[in-house]
N, C-alpha and C. Protein backbone atom coordinates (compact mmCIF):
# COMPACT_ATOMS: atom_id res chain seq x y z
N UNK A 1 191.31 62.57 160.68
CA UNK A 1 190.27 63.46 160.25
C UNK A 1 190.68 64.88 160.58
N UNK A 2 190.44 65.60 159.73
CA UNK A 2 190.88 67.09 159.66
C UNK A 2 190.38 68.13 158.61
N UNK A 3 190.37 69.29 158.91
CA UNK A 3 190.34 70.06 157.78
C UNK A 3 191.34 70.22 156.94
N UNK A 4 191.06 69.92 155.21
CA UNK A 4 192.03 70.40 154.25
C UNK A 4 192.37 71.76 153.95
N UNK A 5 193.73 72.28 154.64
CA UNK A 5 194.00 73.48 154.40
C UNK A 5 194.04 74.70 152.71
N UNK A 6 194.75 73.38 151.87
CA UNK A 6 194.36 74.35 151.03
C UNK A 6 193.24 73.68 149.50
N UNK A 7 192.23 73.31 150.11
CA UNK A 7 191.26 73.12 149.40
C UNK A 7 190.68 74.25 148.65
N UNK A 8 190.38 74.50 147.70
CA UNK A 8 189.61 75.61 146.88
C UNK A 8 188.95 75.48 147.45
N UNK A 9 187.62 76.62 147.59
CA UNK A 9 185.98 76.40 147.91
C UNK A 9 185.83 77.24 146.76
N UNK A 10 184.54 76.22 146.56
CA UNK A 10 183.24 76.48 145.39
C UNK A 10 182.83 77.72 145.62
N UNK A 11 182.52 78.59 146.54
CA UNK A 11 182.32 79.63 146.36
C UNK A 11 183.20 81.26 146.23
N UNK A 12 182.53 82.05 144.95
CA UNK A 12 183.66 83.08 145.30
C UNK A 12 182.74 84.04 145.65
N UNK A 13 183.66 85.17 145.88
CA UNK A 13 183.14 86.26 146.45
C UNK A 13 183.32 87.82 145.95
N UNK A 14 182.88 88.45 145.76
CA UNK A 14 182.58 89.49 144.95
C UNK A 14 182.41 91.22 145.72
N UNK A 15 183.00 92.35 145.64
CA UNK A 15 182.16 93.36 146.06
C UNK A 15 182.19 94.39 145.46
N UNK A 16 180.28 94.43 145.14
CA UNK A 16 180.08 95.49 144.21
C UNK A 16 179.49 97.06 145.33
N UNK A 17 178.99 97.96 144.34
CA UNK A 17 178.35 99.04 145.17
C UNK A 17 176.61 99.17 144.53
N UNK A 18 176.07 99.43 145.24
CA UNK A 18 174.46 98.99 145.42
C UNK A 18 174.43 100.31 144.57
N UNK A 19 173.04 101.22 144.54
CA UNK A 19 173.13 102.17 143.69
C UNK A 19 172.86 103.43 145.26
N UNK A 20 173.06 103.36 145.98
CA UNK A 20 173.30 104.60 147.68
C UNK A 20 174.79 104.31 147.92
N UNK A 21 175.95 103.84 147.10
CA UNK A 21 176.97 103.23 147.17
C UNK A 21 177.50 102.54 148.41
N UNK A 22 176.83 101.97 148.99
CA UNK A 22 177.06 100.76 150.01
C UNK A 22 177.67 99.25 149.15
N UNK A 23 179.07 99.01 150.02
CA UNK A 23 178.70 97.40 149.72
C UNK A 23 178.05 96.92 149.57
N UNK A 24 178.10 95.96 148.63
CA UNK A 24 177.10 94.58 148.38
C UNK A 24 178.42 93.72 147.96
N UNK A 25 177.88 92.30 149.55
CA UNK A 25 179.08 91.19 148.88
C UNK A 25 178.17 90.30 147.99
N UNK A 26 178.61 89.54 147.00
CA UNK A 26 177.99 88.82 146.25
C UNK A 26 178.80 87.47 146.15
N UNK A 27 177.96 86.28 146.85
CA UNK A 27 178.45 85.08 147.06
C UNK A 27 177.96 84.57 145.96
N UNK A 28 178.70 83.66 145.09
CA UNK A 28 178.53 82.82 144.07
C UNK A 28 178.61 81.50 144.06
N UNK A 29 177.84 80.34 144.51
CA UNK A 29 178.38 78.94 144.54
C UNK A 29 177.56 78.17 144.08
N UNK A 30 177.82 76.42 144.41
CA UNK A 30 177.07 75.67 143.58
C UNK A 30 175.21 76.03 143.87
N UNK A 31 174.87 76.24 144.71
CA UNK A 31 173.47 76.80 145.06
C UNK A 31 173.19 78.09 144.83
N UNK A 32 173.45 78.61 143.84
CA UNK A 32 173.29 79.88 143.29
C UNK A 32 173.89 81.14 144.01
N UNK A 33 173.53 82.42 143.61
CA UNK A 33 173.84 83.85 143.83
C UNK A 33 173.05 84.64 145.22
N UNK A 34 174.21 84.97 146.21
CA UNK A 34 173.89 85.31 147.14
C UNK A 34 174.04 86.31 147.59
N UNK A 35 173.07 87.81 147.56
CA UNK A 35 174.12 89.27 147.59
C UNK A 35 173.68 89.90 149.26
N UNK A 36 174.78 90.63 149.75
CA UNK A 36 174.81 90.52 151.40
C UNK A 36 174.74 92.09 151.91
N UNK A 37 174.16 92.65 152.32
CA UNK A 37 174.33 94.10 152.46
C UNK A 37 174.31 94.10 154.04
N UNK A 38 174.74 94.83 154.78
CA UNK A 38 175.18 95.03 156.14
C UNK A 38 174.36 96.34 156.59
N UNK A 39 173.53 95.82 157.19
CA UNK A 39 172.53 96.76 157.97
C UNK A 39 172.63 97.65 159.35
N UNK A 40 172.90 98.80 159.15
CA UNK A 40 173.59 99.51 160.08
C UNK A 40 172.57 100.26 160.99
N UNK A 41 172.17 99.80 161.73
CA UNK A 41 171.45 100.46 163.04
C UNK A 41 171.23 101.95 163.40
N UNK A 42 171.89 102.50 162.75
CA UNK A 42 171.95 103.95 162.80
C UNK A 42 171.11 104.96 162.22
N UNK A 43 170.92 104.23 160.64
CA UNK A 43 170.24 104.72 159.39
C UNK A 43 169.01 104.43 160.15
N UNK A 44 168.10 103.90 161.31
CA UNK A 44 166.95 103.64 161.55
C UNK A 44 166.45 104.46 163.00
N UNK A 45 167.35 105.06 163.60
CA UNK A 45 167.66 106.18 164.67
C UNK A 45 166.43 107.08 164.59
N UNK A 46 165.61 107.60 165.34
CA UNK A 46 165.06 108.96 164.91
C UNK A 46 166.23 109.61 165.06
N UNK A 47 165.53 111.01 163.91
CA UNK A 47 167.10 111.74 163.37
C UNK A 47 166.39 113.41 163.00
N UNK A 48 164.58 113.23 163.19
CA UNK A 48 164.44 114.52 163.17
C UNK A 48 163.48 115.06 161.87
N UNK A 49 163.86 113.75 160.75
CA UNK A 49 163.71 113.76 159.32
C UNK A 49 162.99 113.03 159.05
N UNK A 50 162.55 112.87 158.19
CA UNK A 50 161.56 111.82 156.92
C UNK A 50 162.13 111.88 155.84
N UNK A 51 161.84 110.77 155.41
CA UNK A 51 162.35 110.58 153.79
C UNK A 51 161.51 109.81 152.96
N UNK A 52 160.55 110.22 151.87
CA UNK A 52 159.66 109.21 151.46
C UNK A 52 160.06 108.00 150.91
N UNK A 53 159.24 107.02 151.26
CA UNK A 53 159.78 105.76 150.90
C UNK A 53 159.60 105.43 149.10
N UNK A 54 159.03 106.15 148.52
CA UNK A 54 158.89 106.16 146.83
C UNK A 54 159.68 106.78 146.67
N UNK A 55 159.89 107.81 146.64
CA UNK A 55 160.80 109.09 145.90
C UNK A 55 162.41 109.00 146.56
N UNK A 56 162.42 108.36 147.81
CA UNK A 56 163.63 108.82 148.56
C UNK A 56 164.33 109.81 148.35
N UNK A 57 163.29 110.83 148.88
CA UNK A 57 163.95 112.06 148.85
C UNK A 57 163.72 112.47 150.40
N UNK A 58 163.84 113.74 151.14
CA UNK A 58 164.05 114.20 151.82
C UNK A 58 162.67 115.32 151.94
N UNK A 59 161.85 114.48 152.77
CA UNK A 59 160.15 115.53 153.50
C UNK A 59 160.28 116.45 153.76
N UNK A 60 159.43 117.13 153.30
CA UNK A 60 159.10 118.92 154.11
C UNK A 60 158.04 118.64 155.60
N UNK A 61 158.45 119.00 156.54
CA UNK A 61 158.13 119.27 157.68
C UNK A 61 156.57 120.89 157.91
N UNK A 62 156.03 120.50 158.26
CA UNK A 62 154.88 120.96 158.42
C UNK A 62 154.20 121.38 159.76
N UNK A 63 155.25 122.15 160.74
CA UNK A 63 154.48 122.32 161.94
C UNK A 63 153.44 122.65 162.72
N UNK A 64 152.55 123.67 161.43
CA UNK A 64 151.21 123.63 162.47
C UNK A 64 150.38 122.19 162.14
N UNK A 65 150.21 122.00 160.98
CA UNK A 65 149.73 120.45 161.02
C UNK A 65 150.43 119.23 161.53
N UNK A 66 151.56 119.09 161.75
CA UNK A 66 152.09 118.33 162.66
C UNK A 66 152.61 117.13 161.65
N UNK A 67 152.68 116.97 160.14
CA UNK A 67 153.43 116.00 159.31
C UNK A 67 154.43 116.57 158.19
N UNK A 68 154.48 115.40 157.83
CA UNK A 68 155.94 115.60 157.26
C UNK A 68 154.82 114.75 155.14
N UNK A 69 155.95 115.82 154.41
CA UNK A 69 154.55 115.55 152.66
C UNK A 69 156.05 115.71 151.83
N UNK A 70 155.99 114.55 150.92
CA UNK A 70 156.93 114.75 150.15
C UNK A 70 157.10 116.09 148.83
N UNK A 71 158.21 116.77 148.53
CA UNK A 71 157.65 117.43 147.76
C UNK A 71 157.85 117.16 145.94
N UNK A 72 157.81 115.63 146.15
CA UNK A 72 157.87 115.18 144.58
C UNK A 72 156.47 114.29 144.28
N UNK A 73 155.96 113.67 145.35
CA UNK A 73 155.00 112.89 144.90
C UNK A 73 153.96 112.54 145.76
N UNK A 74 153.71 114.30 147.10
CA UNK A 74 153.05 114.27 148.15
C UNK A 74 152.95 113.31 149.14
N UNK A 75 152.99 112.35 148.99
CA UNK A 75 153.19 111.30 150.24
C UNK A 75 153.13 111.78 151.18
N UNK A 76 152.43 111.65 152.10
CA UNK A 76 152.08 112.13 153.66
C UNK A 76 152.21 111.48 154.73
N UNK A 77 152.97 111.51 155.93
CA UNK A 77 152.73 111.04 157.05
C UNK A 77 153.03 111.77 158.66
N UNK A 78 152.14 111.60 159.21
CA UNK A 78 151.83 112.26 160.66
C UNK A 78 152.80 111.98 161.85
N UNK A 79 152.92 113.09 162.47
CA UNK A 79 154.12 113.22 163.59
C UNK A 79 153.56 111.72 164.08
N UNK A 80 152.14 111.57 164.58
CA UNK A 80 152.06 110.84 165.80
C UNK A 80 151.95 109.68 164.82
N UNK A 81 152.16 109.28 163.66
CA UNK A 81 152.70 107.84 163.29
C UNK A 81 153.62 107.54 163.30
N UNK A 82 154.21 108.82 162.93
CA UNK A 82 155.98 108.11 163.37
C UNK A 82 156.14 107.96 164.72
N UNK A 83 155.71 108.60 165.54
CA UNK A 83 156.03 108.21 167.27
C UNK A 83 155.29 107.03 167.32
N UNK A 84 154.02 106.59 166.96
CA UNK A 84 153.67 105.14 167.37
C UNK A 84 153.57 104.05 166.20
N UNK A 85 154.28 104.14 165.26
CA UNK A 85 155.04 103.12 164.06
C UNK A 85 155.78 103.12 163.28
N UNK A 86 157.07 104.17 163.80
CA UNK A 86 158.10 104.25 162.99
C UNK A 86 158.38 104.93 161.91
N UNK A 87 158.71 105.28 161.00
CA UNK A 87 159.22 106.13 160.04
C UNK A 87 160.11 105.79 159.07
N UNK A 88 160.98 106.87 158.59
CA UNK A 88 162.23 107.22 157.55
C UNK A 88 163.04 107.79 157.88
N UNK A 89 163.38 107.76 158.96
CA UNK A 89 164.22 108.80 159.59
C UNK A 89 165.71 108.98 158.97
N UNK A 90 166.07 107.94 157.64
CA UNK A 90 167.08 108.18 156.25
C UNK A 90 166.93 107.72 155.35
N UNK A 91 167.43 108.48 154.67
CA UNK A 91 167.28 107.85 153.53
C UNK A 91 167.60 106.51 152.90
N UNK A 92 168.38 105.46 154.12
CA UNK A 92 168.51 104.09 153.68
C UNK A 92 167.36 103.38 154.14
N UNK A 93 166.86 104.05 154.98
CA UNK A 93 165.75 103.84 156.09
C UNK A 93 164.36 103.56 154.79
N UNK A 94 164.79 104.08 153.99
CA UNK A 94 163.26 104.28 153.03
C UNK A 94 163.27 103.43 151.89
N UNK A 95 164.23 103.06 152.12
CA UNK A 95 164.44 101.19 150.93
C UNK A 95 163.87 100.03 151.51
N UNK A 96 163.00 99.62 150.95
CA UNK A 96 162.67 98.33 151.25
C UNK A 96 163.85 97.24 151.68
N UNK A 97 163.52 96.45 152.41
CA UNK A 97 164.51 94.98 152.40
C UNK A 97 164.06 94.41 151.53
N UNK A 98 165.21 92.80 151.40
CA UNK A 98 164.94 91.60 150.87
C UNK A 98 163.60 91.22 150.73
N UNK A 99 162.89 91.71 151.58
CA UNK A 99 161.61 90.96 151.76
C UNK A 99 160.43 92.09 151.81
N UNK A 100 160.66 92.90 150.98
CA UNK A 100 160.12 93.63 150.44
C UNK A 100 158.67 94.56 151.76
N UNK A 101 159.79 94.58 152.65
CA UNK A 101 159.19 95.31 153.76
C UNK A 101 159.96 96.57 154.88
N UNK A 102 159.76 97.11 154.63
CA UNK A 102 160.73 98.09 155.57
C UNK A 102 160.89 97.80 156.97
N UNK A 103 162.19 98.51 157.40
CA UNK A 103 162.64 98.38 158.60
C UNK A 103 161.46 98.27 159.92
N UNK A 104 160.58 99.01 160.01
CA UNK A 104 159.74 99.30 161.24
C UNK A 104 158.85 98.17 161.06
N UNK A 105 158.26 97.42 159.51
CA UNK A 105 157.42 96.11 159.93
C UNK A 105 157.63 95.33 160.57
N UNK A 106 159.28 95.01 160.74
CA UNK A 106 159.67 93.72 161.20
C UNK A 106 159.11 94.06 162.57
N UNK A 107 158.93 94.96 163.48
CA UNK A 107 158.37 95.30 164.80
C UNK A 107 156.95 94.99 165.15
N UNK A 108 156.55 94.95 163.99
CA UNK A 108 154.38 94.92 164.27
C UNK A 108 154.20 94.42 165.36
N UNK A 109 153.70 94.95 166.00
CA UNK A 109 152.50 94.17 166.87
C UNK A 109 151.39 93.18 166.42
N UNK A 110 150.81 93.55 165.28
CA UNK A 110 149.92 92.84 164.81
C UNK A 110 149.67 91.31 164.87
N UNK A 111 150.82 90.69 164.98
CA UNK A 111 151.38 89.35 164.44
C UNK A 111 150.79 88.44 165.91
């Protein structure tokens, strides 16, 4: 008993660029299409910034009121939400995941 060294495998592998030009590997096998993006810890940093999560663009900062308002499609959010639930602090930061929830939900308390 052993592993067969040079067996094909059913699956191939693919790498395209997402549209923020990041890798995307794309696994192909008998159980369908599998695409893999590598989530970098950094892009989720406070960094100073906001970035709205619709427009992904880059917030105007507002210091006597204390938030940050997009200037394509107003979107608003308050210093002290981002200190007590997170933010956009980039612009990769403001893409939804797989699961159609941004980076800071996976944290809730709520649960």
């Amino acid at each position: 008993m052993g592993f067969k060294k040079n067996k094909k495998s059913d699956i191939t592998e693919t790498v395209v660029k997402n549209d923020r030009g990041e890798e995307v590997h794309v696994l192909d096998g008998p159980d369908g299409i599998v695409e893999v993006e590598r989530v970098h810890m950094k892009d989720f940093l406070p960094t100073g910034e906001e970035w709205c999560p619709h427009c992904h663009v880059q917030c105007d900062h507002y210091d006597e009121d204390e938030y940050f308002k997009c200037p394509e499609c107003g979107w608003t959010i308050t210093d002290w939400e981002i200190e007590e639930w997170g933010g956009h602090p980039t612009e990769a930061a403001s893409y939804e995941d797989d699961f159609g929830t941004n980076f800071e939900d996976a944290f809730s308390d709520d649960d």
